[in-house]
Structure formats: structure tokens, C-alpha cells
PDB file of N, CA and C in Angstrom:
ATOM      1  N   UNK A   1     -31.020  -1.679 -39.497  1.00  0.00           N
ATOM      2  CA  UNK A   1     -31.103  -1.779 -38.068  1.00  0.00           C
ATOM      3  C   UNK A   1     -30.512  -3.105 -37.621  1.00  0.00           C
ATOM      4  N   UNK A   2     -29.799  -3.102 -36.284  1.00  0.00           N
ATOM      5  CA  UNK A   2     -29.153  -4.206 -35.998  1.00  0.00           C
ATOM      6  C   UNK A   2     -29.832  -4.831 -35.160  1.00  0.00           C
ATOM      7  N   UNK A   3     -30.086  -6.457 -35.435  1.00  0.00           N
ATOM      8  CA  UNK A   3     -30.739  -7.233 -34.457  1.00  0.00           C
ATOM      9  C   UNK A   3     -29.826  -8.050 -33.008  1.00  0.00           C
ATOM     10  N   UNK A   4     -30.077  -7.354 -32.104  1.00  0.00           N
ATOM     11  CA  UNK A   4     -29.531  -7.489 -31.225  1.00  0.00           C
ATOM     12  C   UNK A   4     -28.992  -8.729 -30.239  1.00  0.00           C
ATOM     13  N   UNK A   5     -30.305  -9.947 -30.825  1.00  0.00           N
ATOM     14  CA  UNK A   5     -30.347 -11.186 -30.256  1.00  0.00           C
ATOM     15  C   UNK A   5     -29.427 -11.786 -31.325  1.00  0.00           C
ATOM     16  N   UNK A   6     -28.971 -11.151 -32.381  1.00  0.00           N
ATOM     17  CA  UNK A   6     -27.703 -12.160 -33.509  1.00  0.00           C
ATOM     18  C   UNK A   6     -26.725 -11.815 -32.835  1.00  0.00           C
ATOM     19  N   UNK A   7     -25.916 -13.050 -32.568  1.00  0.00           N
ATOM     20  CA  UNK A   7     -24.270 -12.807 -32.188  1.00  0.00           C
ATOM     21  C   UNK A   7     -23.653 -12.448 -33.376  1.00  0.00           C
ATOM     22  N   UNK A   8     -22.515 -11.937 -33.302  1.00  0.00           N
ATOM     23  CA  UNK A   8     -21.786 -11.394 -34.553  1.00  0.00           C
ATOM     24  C   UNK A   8     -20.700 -13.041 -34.394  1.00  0.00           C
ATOM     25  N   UNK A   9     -21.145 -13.500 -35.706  1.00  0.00           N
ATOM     26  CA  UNK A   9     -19.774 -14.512 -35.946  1.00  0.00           C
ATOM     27  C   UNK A   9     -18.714 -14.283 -37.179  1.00  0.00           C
ATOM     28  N   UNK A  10     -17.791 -14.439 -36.930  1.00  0.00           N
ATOM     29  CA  UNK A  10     -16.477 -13.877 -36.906  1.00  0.00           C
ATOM     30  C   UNK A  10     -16.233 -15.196 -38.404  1.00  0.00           C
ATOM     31  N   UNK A  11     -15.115 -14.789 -39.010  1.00  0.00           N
ATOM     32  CA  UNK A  11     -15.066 -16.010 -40.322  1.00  0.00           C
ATOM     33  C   UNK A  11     -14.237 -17.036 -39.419  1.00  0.00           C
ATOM     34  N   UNK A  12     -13.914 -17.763 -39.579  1.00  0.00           N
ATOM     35  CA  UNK A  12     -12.576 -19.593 -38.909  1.00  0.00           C
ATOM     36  C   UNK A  12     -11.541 -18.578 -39.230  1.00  0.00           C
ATOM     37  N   UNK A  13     -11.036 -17.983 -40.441  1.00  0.00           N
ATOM     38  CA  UNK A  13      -9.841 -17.737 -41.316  1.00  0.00           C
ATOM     39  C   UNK A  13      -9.296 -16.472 -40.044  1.00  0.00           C
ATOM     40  N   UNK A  14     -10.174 -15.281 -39.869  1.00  0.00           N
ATOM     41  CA  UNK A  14     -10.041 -14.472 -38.352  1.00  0.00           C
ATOM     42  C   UNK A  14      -9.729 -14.821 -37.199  1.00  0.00           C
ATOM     43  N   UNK A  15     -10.655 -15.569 -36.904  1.00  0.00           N
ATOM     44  CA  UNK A  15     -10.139 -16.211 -35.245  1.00  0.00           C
ATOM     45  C   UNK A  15      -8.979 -17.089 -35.574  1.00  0.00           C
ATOM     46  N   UNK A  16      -8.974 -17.838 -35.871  1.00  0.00           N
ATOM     47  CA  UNK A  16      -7.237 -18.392 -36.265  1.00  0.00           C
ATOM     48  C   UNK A  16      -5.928 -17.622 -36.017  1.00  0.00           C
ATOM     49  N   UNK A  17      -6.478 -16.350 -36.955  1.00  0.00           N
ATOM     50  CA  UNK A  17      -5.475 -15.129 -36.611  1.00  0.00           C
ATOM     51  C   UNK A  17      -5.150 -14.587 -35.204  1.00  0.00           C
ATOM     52  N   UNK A  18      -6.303 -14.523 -34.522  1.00  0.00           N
ATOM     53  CA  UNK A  18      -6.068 -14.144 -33.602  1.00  0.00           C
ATOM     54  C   UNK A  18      -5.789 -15.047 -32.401  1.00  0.00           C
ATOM     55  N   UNK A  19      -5.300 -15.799 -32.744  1.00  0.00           N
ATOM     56  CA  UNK A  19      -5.446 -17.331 -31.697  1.00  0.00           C
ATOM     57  C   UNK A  19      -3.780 -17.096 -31.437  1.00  0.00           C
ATOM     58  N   UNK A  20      -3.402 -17.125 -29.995  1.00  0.00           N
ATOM     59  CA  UNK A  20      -2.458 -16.977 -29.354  1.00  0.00           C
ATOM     60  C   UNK A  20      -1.419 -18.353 -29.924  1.00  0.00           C
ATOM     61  N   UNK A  21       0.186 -17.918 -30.329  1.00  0.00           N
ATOM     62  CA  UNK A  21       0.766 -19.320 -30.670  1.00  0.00           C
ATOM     63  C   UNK A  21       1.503 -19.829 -29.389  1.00  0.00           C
ATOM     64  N   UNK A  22       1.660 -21.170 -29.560  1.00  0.00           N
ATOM     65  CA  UNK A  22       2.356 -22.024 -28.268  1.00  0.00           C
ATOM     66  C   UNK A  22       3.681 -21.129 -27.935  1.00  0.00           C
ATOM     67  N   UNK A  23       3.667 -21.653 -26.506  1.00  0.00           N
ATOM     68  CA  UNK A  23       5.003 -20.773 -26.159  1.00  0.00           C
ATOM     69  C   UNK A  23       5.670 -21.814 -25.942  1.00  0.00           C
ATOM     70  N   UNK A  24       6.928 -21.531 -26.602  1.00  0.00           N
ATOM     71  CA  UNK A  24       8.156 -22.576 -27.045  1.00  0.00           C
ATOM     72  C   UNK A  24       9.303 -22.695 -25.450  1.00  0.00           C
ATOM     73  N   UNK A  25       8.929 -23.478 -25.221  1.00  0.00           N
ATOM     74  CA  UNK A  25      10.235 -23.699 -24.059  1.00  0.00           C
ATOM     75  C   UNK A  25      11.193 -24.046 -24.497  1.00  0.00           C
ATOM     76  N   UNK A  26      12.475 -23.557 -23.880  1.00  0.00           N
ATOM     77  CA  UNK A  26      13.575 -23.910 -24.667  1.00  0.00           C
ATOM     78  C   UNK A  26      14.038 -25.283 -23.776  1.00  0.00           C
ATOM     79  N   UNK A  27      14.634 -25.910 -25.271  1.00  0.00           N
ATOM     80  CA  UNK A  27      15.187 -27.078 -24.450  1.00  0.00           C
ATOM     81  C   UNK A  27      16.366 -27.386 -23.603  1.00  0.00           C
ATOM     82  N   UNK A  28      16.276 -29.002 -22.939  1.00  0.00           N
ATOM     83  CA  UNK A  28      17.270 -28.969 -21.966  1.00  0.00           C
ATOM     84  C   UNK A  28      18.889 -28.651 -22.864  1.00  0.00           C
ATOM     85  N   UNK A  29      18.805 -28.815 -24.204  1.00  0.00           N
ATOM     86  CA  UNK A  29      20.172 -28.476 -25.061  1.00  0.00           C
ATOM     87  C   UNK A  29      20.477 -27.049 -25.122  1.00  0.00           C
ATOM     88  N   UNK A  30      19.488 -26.554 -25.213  1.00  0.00           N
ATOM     89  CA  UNK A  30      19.241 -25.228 -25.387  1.00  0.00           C
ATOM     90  C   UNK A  30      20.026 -24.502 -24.397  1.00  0.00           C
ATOM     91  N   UNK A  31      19.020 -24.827 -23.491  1.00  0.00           N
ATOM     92  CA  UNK A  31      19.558 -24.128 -21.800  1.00  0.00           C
ATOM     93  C   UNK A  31      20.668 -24.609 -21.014  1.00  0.00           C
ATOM     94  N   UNK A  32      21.449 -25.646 -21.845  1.00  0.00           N
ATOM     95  CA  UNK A  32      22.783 -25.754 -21.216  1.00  0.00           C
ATOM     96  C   UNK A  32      23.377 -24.972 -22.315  1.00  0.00           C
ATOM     97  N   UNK A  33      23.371 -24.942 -23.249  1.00  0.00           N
ATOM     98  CA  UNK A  33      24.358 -23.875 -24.366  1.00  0.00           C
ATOM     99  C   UNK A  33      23.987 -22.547 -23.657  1.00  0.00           C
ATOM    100  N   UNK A  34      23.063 -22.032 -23.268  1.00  0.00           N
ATOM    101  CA  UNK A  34      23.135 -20.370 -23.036  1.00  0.00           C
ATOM    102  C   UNK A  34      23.565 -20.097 -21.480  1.00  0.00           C
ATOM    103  N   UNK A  35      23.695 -21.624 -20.653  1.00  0.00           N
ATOM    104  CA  UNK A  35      24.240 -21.503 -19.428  1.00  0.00           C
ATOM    105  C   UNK A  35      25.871 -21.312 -19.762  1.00  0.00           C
ATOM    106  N   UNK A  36      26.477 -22.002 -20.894  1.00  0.00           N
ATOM    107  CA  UNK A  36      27.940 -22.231 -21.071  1.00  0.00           C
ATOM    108  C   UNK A  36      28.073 -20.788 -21.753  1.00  0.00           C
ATOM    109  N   UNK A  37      27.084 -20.203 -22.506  1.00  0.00           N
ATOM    110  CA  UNK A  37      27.651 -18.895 -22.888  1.00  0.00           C
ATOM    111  C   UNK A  37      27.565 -18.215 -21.490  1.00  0.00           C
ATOM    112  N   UNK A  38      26.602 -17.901 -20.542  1.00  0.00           N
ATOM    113  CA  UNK A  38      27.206 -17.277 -19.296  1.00  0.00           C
ATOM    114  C   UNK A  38      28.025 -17.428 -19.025  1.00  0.00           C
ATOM    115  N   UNK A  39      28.515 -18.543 -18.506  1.00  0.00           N
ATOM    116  CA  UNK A  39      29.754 -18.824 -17.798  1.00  0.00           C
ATOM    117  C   UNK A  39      30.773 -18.484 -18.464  1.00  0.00           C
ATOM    118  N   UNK A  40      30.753 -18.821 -19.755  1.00  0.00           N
ATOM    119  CA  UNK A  40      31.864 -17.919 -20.588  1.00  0.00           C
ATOM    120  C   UNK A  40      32.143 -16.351 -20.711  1.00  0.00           C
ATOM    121  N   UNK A  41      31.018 -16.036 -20.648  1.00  0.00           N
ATOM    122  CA  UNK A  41      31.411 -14.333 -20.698  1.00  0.00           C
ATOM    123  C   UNK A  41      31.462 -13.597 -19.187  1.00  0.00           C
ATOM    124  N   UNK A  42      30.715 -14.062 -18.121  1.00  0.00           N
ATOM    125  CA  UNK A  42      30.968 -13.539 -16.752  1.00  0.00           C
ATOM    126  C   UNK A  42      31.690 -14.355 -15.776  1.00  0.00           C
ATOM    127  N   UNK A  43      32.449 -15.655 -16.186  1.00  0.00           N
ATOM    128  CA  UNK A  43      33.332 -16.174 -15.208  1.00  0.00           C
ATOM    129  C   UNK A  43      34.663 -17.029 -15.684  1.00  0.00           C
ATOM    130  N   UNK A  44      35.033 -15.976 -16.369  1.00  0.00           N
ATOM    131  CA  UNK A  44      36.272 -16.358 -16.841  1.00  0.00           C
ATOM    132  C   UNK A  44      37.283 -15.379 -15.602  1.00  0.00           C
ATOM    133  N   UNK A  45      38.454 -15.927 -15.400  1.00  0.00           N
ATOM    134  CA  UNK A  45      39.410 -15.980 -14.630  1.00  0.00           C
ATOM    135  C   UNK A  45      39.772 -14.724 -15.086  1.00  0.00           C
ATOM    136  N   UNK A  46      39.910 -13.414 -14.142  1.00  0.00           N
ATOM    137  CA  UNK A  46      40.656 -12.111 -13.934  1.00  0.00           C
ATOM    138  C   UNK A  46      41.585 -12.115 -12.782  1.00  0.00           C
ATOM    139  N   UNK A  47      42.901 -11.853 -13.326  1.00  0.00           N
ATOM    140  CA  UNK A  47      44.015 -11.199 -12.393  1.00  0.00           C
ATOM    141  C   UNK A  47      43.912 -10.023 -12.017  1.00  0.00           C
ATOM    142  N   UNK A  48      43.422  -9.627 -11.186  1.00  0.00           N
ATOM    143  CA  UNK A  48      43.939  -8.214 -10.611  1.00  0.00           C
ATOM    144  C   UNK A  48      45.278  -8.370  -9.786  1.00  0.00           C
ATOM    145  N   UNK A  49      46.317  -7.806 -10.331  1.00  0.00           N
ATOM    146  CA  UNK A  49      47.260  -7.756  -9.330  1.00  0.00           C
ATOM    147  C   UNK A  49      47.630  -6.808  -8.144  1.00  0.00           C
ATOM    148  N   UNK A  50      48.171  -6.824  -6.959  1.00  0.00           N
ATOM    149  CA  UNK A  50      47.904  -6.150  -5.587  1.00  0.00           C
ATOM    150  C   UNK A  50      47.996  -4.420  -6.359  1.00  0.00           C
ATOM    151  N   UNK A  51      48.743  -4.007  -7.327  1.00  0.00           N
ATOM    152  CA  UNK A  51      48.059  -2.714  -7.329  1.00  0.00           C
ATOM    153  C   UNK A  51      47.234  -2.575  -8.338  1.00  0.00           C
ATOM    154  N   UNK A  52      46.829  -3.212  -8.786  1.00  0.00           N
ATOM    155  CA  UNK A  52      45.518  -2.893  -9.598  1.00  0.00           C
ATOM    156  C   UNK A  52      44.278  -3.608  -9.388  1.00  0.00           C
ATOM    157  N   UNK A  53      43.839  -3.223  -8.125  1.00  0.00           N
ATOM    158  CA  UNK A  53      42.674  -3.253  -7.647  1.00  0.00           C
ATOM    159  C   UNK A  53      42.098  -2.234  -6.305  1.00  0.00           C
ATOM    160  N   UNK A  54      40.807  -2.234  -6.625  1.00  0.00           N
ATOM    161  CA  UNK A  54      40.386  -1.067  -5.898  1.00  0.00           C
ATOM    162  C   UNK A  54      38.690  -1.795  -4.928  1.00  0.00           C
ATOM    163  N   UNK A  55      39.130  -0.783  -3.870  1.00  0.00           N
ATOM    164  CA  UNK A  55      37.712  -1.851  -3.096  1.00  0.00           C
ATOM    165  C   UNK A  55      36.264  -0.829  -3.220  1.00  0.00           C
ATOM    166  N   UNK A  56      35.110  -1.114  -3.735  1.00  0.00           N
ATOM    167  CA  UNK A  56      33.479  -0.546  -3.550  1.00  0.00           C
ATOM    168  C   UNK A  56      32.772  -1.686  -2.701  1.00  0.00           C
ATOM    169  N   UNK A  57      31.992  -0.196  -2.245  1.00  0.00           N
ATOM    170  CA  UNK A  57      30.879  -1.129  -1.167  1.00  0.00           C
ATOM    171  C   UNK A  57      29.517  -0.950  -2.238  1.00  0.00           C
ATOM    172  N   UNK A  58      28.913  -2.255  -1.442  1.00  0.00           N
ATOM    173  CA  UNK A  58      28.145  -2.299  -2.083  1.00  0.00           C
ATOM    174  C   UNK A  58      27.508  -3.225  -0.642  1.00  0.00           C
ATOM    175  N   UNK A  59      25.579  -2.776  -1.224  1.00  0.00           N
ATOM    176  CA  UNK A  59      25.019  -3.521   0.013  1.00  0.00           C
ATOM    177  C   UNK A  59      25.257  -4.967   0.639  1.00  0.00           C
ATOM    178  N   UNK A  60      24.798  -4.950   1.807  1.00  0.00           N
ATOM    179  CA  UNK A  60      24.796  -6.520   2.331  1.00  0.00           C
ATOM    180  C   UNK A  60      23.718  -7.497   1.395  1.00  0.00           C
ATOM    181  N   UNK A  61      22.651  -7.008   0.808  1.00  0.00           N
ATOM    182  CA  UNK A  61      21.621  -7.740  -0.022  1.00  0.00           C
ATOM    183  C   UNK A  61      22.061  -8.298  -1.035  1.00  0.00           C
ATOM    184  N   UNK A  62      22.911  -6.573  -2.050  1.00  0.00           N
ATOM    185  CA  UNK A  62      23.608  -6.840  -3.410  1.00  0.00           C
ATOM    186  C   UNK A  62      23.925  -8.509  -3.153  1.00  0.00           C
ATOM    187  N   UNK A  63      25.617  -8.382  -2.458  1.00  0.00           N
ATOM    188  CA  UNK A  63      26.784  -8.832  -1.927  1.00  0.00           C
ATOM    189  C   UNK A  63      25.775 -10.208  -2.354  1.00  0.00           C
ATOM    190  N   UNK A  64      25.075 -10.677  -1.506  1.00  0.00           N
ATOM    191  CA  UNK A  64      24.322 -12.202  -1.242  1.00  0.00           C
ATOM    192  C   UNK A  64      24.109 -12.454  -2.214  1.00  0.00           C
ATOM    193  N   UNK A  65      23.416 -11.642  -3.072  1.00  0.00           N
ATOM    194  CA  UNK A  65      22.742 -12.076  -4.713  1.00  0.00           C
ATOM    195  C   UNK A  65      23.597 -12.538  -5.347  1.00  0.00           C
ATOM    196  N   UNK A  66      25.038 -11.602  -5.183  1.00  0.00           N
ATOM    197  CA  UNK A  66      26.242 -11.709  -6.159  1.00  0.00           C
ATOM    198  C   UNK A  66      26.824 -13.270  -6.244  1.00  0.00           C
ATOM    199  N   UNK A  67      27.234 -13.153  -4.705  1.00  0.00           N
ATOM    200  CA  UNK A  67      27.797 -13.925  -4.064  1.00  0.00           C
ATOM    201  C   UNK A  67      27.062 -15.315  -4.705  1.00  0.00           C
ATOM    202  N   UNK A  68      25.670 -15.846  -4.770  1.00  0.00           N
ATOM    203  CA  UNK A  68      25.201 -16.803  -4.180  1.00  0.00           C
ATOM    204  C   UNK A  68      25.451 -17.057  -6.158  1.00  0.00           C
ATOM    205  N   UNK A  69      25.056 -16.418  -6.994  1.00  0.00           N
ATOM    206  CA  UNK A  69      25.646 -16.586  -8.182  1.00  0.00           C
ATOM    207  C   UNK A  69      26.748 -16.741  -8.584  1.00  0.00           C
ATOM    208  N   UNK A  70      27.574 -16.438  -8.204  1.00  0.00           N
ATOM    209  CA  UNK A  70      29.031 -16.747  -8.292  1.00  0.00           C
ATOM    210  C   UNK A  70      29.525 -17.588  -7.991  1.00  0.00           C
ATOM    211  N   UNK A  71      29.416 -18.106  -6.424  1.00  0.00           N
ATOM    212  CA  UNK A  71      29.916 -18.951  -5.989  1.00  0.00           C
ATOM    213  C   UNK A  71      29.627 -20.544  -6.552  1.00  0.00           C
ATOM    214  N   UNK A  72      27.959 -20.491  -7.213  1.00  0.00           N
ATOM    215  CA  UNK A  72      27.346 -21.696  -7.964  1.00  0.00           C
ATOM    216  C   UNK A  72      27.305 -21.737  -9.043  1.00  0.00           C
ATOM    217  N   UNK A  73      27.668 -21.027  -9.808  1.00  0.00           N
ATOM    218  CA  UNK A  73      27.946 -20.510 -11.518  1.00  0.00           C
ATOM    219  C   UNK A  73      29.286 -20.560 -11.350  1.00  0.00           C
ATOM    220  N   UNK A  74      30.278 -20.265 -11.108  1.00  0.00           N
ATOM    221  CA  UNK A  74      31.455 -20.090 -11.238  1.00  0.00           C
ATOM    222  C   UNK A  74      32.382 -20.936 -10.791  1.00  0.00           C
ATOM    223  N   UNK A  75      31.588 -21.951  -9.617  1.00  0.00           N
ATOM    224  CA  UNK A  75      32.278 -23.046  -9.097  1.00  0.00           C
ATOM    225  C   UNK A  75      33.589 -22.776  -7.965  1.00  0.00           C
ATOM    226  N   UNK A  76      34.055 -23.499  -7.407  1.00  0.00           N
ATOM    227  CA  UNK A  76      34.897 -23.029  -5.973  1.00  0.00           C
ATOM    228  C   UNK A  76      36.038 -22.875  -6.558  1.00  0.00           C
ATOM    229  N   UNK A  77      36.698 -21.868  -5.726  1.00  0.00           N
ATOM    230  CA  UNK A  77      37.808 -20.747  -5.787  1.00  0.00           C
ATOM    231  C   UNK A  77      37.133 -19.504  -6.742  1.00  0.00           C
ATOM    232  N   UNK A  78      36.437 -19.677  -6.728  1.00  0.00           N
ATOM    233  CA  UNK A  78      35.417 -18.193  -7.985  1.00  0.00           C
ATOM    234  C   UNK A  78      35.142 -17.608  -7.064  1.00  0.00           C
ATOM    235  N   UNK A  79      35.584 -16.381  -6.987  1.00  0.00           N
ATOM    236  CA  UNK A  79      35.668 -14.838  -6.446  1.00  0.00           C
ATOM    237  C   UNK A  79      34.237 -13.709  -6.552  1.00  0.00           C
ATOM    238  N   UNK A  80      33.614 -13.472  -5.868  1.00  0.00           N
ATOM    239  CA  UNK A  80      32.450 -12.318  -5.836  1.00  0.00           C
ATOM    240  C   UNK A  80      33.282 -10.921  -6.938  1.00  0.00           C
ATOM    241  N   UNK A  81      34.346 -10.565  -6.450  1.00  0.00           N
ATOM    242  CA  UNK A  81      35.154  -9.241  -7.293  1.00  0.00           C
ATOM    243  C   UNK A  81      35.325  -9.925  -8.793  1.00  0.00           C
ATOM    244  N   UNK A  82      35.904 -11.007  -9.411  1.00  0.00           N
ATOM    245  CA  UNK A  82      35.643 -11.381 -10.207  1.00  0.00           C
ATOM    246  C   UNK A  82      34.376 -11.776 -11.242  1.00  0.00           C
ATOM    247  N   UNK A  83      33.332 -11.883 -10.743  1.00  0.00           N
ATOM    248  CA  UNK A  83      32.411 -11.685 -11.226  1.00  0.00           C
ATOM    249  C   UNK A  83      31.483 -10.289 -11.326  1.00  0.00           C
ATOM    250  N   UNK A  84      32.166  -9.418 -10.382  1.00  0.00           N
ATOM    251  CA  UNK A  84      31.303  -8.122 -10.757  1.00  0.00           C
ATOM    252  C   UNK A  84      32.249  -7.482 -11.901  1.00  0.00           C
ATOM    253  N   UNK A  85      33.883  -7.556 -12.072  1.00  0.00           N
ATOM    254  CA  UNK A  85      34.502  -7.092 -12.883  1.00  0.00           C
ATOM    255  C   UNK A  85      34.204  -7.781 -14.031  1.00  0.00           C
ATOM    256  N   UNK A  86      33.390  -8.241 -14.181  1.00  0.00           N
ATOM    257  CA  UNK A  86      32.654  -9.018 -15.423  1.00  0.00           C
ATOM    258  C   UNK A  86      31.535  -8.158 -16.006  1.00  0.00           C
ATOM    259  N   UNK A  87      30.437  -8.107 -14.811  1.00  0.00           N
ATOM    260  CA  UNK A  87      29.320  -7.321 -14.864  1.00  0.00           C
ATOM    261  C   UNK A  87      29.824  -5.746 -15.691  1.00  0.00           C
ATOM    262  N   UNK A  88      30.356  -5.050 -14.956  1.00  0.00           N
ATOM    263  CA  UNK A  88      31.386  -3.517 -14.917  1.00  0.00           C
ATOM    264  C   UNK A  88      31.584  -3.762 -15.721  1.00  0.00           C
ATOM    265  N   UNK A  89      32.376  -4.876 -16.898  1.00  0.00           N
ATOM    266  CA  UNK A  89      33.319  -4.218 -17.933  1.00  0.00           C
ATOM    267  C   UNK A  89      32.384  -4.711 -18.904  1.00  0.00           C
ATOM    268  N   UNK A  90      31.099  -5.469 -18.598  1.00  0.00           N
ATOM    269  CA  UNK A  90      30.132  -6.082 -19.749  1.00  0.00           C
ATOM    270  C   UNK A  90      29.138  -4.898 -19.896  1.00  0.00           C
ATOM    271  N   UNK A  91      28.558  -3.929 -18.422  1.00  0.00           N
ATOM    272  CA  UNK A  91      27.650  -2.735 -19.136  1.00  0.00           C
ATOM    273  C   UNK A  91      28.833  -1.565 -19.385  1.00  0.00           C
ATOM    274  N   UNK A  92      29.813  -1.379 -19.005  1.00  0.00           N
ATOM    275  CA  UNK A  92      30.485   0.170 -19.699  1.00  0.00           C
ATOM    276  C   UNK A  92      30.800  -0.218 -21.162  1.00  0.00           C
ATOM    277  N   UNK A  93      31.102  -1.729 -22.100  1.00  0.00           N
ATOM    278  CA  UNK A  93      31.272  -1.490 -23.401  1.00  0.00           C
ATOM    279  C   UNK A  93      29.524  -1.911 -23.722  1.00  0.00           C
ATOM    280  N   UNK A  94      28.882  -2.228 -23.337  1.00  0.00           N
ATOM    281  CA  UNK A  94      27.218  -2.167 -23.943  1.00  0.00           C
ATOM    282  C   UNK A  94      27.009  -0.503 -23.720  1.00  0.00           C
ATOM    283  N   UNK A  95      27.221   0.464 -22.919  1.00  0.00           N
ATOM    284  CA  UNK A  95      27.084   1.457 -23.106  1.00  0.00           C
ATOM    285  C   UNK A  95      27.847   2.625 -23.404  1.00  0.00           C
ATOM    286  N   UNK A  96      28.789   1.913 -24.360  1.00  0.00           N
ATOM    287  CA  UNK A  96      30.298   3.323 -24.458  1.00  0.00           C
ATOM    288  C   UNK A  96      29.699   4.318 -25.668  1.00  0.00           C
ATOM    289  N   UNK A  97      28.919   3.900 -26.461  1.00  0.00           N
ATOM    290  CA  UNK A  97      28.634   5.497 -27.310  1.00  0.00           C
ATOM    291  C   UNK A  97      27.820   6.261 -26.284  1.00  0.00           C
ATOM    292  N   UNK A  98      26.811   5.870 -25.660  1.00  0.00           N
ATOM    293  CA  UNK A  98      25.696   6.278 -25.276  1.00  0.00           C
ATOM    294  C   UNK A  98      27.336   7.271 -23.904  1.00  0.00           C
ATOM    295  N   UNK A  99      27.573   6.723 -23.480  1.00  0.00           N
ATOM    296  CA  UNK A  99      28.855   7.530 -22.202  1.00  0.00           C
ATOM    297  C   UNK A  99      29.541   8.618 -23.142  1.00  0.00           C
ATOM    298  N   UNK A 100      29.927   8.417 -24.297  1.00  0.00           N
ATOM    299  CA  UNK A 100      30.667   8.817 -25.117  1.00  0.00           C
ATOM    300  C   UNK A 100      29.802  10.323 -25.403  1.00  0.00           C
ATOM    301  N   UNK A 101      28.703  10.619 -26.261  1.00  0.00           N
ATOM    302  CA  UNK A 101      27.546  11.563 -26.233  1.00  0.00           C
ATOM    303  C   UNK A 101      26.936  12.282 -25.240  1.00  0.00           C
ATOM    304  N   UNK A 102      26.880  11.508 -23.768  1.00  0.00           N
ATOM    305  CA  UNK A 102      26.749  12.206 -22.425  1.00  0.00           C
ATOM    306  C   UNK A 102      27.655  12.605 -22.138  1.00  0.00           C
ATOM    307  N   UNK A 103      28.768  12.567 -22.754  1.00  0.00           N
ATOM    308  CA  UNK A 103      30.162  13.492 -22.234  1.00  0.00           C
ATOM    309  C   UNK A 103      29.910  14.583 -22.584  1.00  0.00           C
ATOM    310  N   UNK A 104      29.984  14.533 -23.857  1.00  0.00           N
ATOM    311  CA  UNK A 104      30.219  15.658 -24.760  1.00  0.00           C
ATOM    312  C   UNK A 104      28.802  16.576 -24.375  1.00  0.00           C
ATOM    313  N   UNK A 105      27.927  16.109 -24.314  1.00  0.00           N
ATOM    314  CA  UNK A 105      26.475  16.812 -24.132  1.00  0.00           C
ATOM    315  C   UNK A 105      27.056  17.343 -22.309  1.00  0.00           C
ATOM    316  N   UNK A 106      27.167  17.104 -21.952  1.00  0.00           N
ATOM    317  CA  UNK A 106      27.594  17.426 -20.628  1.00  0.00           C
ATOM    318  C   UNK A 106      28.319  18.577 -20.641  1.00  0.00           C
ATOM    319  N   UNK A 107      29.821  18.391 -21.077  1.00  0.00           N
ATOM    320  CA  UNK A 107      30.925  19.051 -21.318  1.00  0.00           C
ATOM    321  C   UNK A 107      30.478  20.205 -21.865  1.00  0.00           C
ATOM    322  N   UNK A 108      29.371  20.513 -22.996  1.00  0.00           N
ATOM    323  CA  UNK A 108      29.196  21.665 -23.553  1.00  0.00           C
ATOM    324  C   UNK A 108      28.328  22.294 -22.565  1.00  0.00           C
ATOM    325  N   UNK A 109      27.484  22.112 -21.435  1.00  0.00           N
ATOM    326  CA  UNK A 109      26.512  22.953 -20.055  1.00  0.00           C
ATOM    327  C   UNK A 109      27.619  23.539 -19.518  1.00  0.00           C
ATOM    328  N   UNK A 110      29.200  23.121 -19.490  1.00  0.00           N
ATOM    329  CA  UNK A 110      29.614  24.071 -18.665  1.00  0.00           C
ATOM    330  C   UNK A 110      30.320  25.347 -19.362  1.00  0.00           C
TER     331      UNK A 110
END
């Protein structure tokens, strides 16, 4: 029979285990290296030339978000279209098998 007024104590070696670990902030070295990898992979300089480019709308909200990142990440003369043709060509190759299999899975319903 269990006595109800005993607390159950637990071994040191258990609670240890279960003891939450520090959360590591990354440092100020840190977080300028993964700022320079942004800037490297979404604001590098694209030519579109007058016929190879095409215009999408996109909201007035988007636009601001884009915009307000771009323009301060990317530094002046950095283009809003230039940075979404970053975005665009960074998720269609993160998702080209997965497009690749929805084709074909597609293609065979009709």
C-alpha cells in the first residue's frame, strides 16, 4: 500500500536528465556569416533584359515586406524584382522532384 504523505523522490542521475540544456545564442560572428550567406544567395545582381522579363502582381502588403528587405539587405540600386527572382528560382529548385512527381501523378488523372 502506498503512503500518500511520502513524496516520490526521483534519483540526482534522473532529474539531470531531464533538466532542460542552455539555449545557445548564436554569436555576433556567427550572425554576420549567415547574414553574408543571405546576401549571397538572394542578392546577387540579375539581368533581365527588356525581353526577358515579365510583370506579377502581387499585394500592396507582400510588395512592403519585400521591398523593405531588399532595399536594406541588398543596399541602394537593389531592385524588389531582383530579389523575388531570387526567392522563385531558390523554391522551384528546393522543390523540382517533388514538381517533377506532381506532374506525372497529375498527367496520369487525365
Amino acid at each position: 500500500m502506498e503512503n500518500p504523505t511520502t513524496p516520490e523522490v526521483q534519483p540526482i542521475a534522473e532529474q539531470s536528465d531531464n533538466a532542460q540544456p542552455k539555449s545557445t545564442r548564436p554569436t555576433a560572428k556567427q550572425r554576420k556569416s549567415d547574414l553574408e550567406d543571405f546576401r549571397k544567395a538572394y542578392f546577387g545582381l540579375i539581368k533581365l533584359g527588356k525581353d526577358n522579363k515579365h510583370q506579377v502582381a502581387i499585394s500592396n502588403d507582400t510588395f512592403d515586406r519585400v521591398e523593405r528587405i531588399a532595399r536594406f539587405f541588398g543596399g541602394p540600386g537593389y531592385s524588389v524584382s531582383n530579389f523575388v527572382e531570387h526567392i522563385i528560382n531558390e523554391h522551384l529548385d528546393s522543390n523540382s522532384t517533388n514538381y517533377e512527381s506532381w506532374f506525372t501523378l497529375i498527367s496520369k488523372s487525365f
